[in-house]
Protein backbone atom coordinates (compact mmCIF):
# COMPACT_ATOMS: atom_id res chain seq x y z
CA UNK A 1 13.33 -5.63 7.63
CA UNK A 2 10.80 -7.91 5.85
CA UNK A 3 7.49 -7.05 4.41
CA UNK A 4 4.26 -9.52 3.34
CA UNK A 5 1.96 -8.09 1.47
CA UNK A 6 -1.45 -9.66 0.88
CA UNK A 7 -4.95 -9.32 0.20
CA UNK A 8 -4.90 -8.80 -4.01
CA UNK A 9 -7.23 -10.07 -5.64
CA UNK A 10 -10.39 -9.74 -8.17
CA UNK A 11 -13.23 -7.84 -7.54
CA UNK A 12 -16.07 -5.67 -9.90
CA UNK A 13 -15.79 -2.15 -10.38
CA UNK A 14 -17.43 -0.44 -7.13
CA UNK A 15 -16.27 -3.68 -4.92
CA UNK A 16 -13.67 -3.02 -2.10
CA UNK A 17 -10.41 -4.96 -1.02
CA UNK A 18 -8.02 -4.67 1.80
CA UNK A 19 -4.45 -5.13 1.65
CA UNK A 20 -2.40 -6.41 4.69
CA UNK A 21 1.64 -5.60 5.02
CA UNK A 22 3.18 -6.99 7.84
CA UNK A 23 6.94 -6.15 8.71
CA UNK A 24 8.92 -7.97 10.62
CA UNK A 25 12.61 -7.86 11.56
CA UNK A 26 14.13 -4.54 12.42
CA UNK A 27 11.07 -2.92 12.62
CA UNK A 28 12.04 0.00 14.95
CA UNK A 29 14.01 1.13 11.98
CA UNK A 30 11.00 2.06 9.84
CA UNK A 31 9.46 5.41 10.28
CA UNK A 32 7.14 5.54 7.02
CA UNK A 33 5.21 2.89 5.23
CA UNK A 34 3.58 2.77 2.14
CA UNK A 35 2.04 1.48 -0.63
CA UNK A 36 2.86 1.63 -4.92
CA UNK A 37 0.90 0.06 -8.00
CA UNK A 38 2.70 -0.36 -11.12
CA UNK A 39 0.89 -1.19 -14.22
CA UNK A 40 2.54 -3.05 -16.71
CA UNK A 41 5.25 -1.94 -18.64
CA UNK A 42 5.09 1.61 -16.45
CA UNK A 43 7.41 2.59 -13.07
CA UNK A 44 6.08 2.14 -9.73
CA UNK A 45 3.61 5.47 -8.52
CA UNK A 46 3.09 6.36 -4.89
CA UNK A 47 -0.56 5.49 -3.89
CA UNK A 48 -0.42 6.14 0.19
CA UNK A 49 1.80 6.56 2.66
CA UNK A 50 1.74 6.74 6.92
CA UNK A 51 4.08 7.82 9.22
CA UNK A 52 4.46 6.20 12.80
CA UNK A 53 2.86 9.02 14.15
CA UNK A 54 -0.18 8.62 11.92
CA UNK A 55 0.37 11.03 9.14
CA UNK A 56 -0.79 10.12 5.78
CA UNK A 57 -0.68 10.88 2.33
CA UNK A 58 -2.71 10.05 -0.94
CA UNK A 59 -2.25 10.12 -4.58
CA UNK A 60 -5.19 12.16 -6.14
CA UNK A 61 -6.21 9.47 -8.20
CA UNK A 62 -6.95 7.60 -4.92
CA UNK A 63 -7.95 10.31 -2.14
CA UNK A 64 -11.75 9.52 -1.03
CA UNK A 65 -11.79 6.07 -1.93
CA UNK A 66 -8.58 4.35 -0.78
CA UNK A 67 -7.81 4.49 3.20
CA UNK A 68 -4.14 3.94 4.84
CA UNK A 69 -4.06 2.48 8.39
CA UNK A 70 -1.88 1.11 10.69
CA UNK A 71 -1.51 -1.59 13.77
CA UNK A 72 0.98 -0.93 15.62
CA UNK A 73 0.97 -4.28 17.67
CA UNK A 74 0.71 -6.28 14.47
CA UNK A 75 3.55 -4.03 12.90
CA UNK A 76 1.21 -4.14 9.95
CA UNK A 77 0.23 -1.56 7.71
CA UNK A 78 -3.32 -1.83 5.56
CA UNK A 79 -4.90 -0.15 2.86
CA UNK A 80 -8.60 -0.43 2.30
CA UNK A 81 -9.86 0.53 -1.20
CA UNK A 82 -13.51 0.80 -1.89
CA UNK A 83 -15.39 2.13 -5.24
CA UNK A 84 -12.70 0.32 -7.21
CA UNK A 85 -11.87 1.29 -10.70
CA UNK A 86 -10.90 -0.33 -13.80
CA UNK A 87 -7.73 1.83 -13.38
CA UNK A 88 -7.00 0.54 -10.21
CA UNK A 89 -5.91 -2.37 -11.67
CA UNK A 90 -1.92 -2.83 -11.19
CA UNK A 91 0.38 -4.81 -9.17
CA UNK A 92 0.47 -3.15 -5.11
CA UNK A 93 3.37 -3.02 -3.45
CA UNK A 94 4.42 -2.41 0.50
CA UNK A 95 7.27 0.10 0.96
CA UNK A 96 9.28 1.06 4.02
CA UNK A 97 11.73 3.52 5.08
CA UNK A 98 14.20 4.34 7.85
CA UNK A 99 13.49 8.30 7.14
CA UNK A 100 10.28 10.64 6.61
CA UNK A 101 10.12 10.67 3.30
CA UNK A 102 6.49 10.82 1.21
CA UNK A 103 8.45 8.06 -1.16
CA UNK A 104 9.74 5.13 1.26
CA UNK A 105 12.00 3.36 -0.76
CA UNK A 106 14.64 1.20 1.53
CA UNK A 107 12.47 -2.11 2.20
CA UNK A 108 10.07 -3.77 -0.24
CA UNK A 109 7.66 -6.35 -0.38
CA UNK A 110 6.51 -8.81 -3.12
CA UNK A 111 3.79 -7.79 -5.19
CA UNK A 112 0.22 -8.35 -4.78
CA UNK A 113 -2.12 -8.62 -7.79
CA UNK A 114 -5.42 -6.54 -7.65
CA UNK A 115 -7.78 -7.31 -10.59
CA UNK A 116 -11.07 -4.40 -11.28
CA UNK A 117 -13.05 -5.99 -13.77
CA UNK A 118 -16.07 -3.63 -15.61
């Protein structure tokens, strides 16, 4: 399984981006997707994840402002973040897993920058 993650960039505090993660590969082997931010110098924290059968889950930091969705014919995953924060800025990365877990860990993507500014 690969992952592609895109859509980082900069935006102002209060602006909105969309990340994109598109699997390919082995795909009938993933059952949850999700997405991580690490700031520098810290580990990797859960943001949101979705099952294939639509579940989802959000850090608190994140509920009411950042939205997990998926396309099942694009096998991509996205996550839509609006009313960004300073804070919000990190490196985002795609995750995948093979089992329900609310921490998919087996597959990973390259990062994707995304810059707040104040």
């Amino acid at each position: 399984v690969q992952l592609q993650a895109s859509g980082g960039g900069w935006v102002q505090t209060g602006g909105s981006l969309r990340l994109s993660c598109a699997a390919s590969g082995s795909i009938f082997r993933i059952i949850v997707m999700g997405w991580y931010r690490q700031y520098p110098g810290n580990q990797r924290e859960l943001v949101a994840v979705i099952t294939t059968g639509g579940g989802t889950n959000y850090a608190d930091s994140v509920k009411g402002r950042f939205t997990i969705s998926g396309d099942n014919t694009k096998n991509t995953v996205y996550l839509q973040m609006n009313s960004l924060k300073p804070e919000d800025t990190a490196v985002y990365y795609c995750a995948a897993d093979r089992l329900v877990s609310y921490y998919p860990k087996d597959y990973w993507g390259q990062g994707t920058q995304v810059t707040v500014s104040s």
